[in-house]
Protein backbone atom coordinates (compact mmCIF):
# COMPACT_ATOMS: atom_id res chain seq x y z
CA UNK A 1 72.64 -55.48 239.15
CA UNK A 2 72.63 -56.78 235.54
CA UNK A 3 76.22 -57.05 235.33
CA UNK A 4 76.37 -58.82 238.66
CA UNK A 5 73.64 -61.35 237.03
CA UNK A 6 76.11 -61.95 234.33
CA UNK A 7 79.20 -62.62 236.39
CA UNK A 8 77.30 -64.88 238.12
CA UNK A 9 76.02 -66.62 235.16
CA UNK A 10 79.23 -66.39 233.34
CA UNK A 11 80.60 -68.25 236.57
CA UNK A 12 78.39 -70.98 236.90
CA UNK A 13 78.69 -71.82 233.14
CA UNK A 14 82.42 -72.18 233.22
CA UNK A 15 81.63 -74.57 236.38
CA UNK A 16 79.15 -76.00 234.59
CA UNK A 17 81.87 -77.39 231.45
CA UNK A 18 84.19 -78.37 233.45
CA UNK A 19 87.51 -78.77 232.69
CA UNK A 20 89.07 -77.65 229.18
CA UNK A 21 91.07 -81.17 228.96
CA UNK A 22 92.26 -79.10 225.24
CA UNK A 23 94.20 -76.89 227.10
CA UNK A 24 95.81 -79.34 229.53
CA UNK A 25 97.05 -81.27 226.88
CA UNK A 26 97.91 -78.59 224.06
CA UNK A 27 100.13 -76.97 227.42
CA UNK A 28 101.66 -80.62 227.91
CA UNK A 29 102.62 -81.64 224.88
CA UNK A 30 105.11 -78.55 224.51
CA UNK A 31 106.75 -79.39 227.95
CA UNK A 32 110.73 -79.42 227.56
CA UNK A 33 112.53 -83.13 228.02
CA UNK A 34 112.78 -83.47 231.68
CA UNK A 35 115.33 -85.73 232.96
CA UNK A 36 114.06 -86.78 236.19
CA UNK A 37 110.27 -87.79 237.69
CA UNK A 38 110.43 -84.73 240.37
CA UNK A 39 111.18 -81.89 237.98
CA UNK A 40 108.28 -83.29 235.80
CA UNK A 41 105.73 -83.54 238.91
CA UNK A 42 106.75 -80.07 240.28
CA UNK A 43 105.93 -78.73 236.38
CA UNK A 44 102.54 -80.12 236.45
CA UNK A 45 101.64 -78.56 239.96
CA UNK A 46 103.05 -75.27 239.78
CA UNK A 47 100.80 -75.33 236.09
CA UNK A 48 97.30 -76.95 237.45
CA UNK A 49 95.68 -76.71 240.85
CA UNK A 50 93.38 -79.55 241.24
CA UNK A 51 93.68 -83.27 241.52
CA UNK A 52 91.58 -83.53 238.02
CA UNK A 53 93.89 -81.33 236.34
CA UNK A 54 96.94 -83.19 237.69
CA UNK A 55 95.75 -86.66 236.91
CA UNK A 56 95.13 -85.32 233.24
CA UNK A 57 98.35 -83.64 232.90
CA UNK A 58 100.30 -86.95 233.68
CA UNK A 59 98.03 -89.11 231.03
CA UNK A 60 98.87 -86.86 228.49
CA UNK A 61 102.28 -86.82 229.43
CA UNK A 62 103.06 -90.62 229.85
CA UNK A 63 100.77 -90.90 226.65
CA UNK A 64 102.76 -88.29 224.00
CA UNK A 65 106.27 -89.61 225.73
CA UNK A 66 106.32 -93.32 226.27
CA UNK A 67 106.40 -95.43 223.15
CA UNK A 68 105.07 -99.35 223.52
CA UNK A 69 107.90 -101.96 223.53
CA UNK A 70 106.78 -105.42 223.96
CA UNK A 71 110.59 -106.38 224.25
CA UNK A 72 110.74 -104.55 227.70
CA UNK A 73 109.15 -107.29 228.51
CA UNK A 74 112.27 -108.92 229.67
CA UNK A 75 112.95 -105.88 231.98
CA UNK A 76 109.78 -106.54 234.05
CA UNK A 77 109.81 -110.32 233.59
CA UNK A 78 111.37 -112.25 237.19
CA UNK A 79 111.21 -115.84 237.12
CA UNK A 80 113.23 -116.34 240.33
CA UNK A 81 111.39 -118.21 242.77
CA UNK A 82 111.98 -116.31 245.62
CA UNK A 83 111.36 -117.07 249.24
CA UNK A 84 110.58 -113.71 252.25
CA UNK A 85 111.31 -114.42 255.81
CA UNK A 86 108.06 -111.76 256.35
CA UNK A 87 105.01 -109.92 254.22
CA UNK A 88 107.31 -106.75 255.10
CA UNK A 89 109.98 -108.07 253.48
CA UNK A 90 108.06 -109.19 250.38
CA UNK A 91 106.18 -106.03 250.02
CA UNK A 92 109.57 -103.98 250.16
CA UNK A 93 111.09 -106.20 247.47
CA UNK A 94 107.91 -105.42 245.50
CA UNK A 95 108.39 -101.36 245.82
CA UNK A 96 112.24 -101.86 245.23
CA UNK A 97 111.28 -103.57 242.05
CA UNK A 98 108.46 -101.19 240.72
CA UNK A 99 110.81 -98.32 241.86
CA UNK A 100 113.51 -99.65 239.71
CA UNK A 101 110.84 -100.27 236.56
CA UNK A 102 109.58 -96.83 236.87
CA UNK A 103 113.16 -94.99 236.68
CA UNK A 104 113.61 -97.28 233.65
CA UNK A 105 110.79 -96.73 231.90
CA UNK A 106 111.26 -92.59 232.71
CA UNK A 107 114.62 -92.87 231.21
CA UNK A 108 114.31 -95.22 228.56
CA UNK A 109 111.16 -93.74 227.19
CA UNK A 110 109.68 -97.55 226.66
CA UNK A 111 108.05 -99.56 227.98
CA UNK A 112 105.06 -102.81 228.09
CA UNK A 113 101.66 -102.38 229.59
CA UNK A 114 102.98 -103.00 232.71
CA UNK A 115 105.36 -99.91 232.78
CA UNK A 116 102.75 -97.33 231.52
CA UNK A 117 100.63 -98.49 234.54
CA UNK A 118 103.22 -98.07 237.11
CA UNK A 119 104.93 -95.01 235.56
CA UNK A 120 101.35 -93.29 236.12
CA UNK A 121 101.03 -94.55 239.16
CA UNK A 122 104.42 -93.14 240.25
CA UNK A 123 103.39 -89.55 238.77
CA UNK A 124 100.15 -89.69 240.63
CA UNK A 125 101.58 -90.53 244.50
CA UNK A 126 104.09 -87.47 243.42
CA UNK A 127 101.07 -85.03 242.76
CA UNK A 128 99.15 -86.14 245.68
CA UNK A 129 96.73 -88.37 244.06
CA UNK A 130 95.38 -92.09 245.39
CA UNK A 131 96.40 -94.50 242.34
CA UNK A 132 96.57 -98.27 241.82
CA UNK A 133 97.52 -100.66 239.17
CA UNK A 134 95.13 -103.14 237.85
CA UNK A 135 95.65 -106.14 236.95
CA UNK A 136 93.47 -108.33 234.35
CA UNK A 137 92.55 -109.60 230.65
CA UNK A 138 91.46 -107.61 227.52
CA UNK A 139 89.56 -108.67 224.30
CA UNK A 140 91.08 -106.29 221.97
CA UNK A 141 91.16 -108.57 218.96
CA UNK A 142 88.56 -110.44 217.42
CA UNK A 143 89.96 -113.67 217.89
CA UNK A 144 89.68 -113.09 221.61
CA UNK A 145 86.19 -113.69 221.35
CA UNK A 146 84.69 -117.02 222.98
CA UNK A 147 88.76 -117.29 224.05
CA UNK A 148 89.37 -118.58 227.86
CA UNK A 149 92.07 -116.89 228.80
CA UNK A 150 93.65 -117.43 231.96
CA UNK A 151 96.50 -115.85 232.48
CA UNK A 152 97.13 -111.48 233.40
CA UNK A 153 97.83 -110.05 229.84
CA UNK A 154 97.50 -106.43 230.74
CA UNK A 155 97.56 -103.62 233.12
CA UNK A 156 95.74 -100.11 233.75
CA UNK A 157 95.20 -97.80 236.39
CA UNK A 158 92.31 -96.66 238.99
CA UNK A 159 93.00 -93.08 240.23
CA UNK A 160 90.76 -91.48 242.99
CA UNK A 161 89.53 -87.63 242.22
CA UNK A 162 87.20 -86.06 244.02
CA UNK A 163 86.52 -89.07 246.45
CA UNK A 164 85.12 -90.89 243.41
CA UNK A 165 87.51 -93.69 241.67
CA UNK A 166 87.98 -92.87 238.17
CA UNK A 167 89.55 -95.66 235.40
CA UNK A 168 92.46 -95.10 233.00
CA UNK A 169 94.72 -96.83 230.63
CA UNK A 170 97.63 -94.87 228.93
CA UNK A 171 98.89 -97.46 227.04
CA UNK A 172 95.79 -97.82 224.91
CA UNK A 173 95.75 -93.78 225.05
CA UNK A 174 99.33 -94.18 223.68
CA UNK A 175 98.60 -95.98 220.19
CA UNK A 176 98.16 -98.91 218.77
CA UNK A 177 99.68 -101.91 217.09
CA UNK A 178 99.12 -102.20 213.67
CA UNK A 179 98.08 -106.04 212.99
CA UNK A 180 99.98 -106.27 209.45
CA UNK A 181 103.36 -104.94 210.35
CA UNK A 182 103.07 -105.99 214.32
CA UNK A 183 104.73 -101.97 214.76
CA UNK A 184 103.04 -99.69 217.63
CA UNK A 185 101.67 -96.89 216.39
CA UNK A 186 101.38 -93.72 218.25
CA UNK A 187 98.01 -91.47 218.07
CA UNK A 188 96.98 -90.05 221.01
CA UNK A 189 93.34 -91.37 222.56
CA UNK A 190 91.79 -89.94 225.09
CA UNK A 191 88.80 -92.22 225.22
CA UNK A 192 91.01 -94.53 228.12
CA UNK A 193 90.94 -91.23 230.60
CA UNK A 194 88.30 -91.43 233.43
CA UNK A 195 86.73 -94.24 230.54
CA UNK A 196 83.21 -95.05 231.74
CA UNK A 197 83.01 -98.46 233.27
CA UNK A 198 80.19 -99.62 231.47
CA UNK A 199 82.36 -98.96 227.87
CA UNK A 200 85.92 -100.41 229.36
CA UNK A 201 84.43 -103.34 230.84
CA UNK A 202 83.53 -104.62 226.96
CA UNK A 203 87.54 -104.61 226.73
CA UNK A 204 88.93 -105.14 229.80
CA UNK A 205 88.24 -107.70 232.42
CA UNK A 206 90.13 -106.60 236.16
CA UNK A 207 91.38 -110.05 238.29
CA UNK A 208 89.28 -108.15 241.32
CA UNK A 209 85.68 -108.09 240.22
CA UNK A 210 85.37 -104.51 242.96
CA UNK A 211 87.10 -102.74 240.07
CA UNK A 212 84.58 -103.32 237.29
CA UNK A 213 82.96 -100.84 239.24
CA UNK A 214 79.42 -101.68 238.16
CA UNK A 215 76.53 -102.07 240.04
CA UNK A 216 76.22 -105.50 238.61
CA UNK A 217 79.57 -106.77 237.73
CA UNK A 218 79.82 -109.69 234.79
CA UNK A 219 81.76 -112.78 235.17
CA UNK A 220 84.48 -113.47 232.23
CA UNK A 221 82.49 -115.96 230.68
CA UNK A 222 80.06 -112.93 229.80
CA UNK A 223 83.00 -110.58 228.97
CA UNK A 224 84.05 -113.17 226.14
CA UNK A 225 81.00 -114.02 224.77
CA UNK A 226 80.30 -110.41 223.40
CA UNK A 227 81.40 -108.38 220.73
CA UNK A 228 84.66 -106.22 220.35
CA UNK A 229 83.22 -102.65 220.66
CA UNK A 230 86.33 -100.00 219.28
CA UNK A 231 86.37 -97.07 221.13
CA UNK A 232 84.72 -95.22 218.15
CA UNK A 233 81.31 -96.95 219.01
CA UNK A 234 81.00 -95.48 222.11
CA UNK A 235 81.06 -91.90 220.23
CA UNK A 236 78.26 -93.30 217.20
CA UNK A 237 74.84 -92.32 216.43
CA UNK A 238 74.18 -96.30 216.30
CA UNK A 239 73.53 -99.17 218.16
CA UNK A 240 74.57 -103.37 217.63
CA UNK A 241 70.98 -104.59 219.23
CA UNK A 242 72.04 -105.76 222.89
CA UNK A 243 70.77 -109.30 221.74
CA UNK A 244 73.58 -110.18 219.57
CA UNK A 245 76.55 -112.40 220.99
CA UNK A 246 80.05 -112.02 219.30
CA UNK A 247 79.97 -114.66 217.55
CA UNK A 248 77.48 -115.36 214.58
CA UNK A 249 76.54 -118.59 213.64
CA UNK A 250 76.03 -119.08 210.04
CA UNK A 251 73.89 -121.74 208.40
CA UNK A 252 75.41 -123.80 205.23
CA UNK A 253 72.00 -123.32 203.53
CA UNK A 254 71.64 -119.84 203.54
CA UNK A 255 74.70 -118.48 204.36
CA UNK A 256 73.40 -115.04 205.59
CA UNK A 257 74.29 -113.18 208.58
CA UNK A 258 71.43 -110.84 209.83
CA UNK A 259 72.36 -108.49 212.02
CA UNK A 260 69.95 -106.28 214.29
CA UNK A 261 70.02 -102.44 215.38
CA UNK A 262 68.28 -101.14 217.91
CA UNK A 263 69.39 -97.33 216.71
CA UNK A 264 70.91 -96.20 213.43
CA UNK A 265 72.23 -93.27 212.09
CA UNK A 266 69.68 -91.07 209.87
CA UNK A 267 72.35 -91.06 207.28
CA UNK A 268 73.72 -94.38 206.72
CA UNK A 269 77.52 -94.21 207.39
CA UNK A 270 77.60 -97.65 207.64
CA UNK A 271 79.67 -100.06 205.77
CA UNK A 272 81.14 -103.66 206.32
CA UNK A 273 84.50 -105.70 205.81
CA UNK A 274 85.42 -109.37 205.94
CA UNK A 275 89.24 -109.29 207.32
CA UNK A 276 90.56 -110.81 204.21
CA UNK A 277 88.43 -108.03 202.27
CA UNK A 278 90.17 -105.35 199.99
CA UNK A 279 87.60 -102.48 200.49
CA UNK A 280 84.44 -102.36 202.49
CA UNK A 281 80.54 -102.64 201.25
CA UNK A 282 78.03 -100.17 202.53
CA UNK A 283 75.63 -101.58 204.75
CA UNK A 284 71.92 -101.49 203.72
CA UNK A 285 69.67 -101.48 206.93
CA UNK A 286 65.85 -102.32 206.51
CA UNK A 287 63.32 -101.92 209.08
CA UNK A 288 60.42 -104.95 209.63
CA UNK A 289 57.22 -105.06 210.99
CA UNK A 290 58.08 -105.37 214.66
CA UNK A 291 59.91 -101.63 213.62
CA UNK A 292 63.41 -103.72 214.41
CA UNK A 293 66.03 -102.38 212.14
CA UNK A 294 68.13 -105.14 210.33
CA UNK A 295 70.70 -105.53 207.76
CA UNK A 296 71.10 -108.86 205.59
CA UNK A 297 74.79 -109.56 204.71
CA UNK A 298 76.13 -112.92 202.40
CA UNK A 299 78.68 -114.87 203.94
CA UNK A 300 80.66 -116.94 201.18
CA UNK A 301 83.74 -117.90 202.93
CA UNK A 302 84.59 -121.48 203.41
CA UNK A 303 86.24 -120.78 207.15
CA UNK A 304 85.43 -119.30 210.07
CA UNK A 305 86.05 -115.17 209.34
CA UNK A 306 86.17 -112.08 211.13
CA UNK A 307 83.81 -109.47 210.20
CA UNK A 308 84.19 -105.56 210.92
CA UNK A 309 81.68 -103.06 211.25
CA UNK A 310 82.26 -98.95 209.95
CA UNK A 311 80.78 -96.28 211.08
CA UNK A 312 82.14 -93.15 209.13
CA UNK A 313 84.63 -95.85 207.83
CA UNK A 314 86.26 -96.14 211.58
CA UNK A 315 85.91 -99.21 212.86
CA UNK A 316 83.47 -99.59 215.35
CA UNK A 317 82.34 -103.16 215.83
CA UNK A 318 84.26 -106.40 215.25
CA UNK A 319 82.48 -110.23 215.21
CA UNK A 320 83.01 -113.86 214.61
CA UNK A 321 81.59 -115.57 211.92
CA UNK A 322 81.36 -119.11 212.10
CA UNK A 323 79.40 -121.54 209.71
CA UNK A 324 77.74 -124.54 210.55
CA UNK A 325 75.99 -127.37 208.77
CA UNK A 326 73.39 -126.69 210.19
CA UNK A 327 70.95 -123.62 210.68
CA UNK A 328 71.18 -122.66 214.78
């Protein structure tokens, strides 16, 4: 009886984890280099039984094997007006295109935003699993903030597992671009896999408001106006009070930026970097009479800077700093 107990228990702890996403990936990554999209997809279903473990298995793979290329841009790029006698005609020109993108981003192993979004999409009709492409804006720098942009400057996925949509982006999950040299670097990020929507909506804004998927979805004048959250932040022992916009208006009097916590970390870890700043400066956090927690940091620059937050000295919070002549 005891040893039926502990089966049982035994069983409903493993159920209770969930899915080792370690193993997935650590299996993944020392796949051979398959030369077509069918041998891959037949791989990753003789290896994993469920659409979960599918859907994972083809982020890490796009992820560890596609390197960004903002020059394939050309590849995707169509600026032929063209004219369909019929929407059947127009939508089979669309899947002739994407077809054609897909087999060269498989065998060119490069490709823009939009070719990690359709290459996973590809992999995921393949295995059986309902995916889309989403289209829409980001804020991933901190000069997008209070920006109006209006055109589509990115694209990420939606898969559906276990009757519940799910977001993704493997091209953020890929690397990133260093700012200095402009060069993409790879490191692997799972963060952007089944991302929860109240974390990806501070960085990306869909064109269809249904795939927010929030209960109360924000318009883009919201999305703008707050600040760039890394994906590190979502992982901290700390929290940017909810009251703060992203950009900071600084007084030419006093030239202090205060900036209010509604958590912190019980050891500080937290430290502070203009962009033009050689090092960072820890971060000394008080706590006033209201029991708000609050940190008091001089602003001496003569123009409008950008000003980093570190948690553990990875960045986890970026604002604007803008002075004014007159306290706001």
């Amino acid at each position: 009886m005891r040893l039926f107990f502990y089966i049982l228990f035994l069983f409903i702890s493993l159920y209770s984890f969930g899915i080792d996403y370690n193993i997935i990936d650590k299996k993944v990554s020392n796949y051979p280099d398959y030369k077509n999209i069918d041998a891959l997809c037949f791989r990753i279903s003789n290896d994993f039984n469920t659409d979960e473990e599918k859907t994972r298995a083809a982020f890490t793979w796009v992820a560890l094997n596609i390197v960004y290329n903002n020059n394939y841009n050309v590849v995707y790029n169509n600026n032929m007006i063209a004219i369909y006698k019929s929407e059947y005609q127009r939508l089979r020109t669309i899947k002739k295109r994407e077809a054609k993108i897909v087999d060269h981003v498989f065998k060119s192993r490069k490709a823009n935003c939009f070719g990690y979004a359709h290459l996973y999409r590809k992999l995921g009709e393949k295995l059986g699993v309902k995916s889309k492409v989403i289209y829409g804006v980001t804020k991933s720098n901190i000069s997008d903030i209070d920006a109006n942009k209006t055109h589509k400057d990115h694209a990420w996925n939606i898969v559906k597992v276990n009757n519940e949509w799910k977001l993704v982006d493997v091209t953020w999950a890929a690397g990133y671009q260093d700012t200095s040299t402009k060069k993409f670097i790879k490191k692997f990020n799972d963060f952007y896999f089944f991302t929860n929507p109240k974390a990806l909506i501070n960085h990306h804004f869909p064109v269809e408001q249904k795939w927010q998927l929030l209960a109360k979805p924000i318009s883009k004048k919201t999305f703008f106006s707050t600040p760039i959250f890394y994906s590190d932040y979502f992982n901290a022992n700390f929290r940017l009070s909810k009251t703060h916009d992203g950009t900071i208006y600084v007084s030419n009097e006093k030239k202090i930026i205060t900036l209010l916590f509604d958590k912190i970390p019980k050891r500080n870890i937290l430290h502070y970097k203009y962009q033009n700043d050689s090092s960072v400066k820890k971060l000394k956090i008080k706590k006033n009479k209201e029991g708000q927690f609050f940190s008091k940091i001089k602003f001496s620059n003569k123009k409008n800077s950008h000003l980093i937050i570190y948690n553990n000295l990875k960045a986890s919070i970026g604002l604007k700093v803008e002075l004014k002549n007159h306290s706001i």
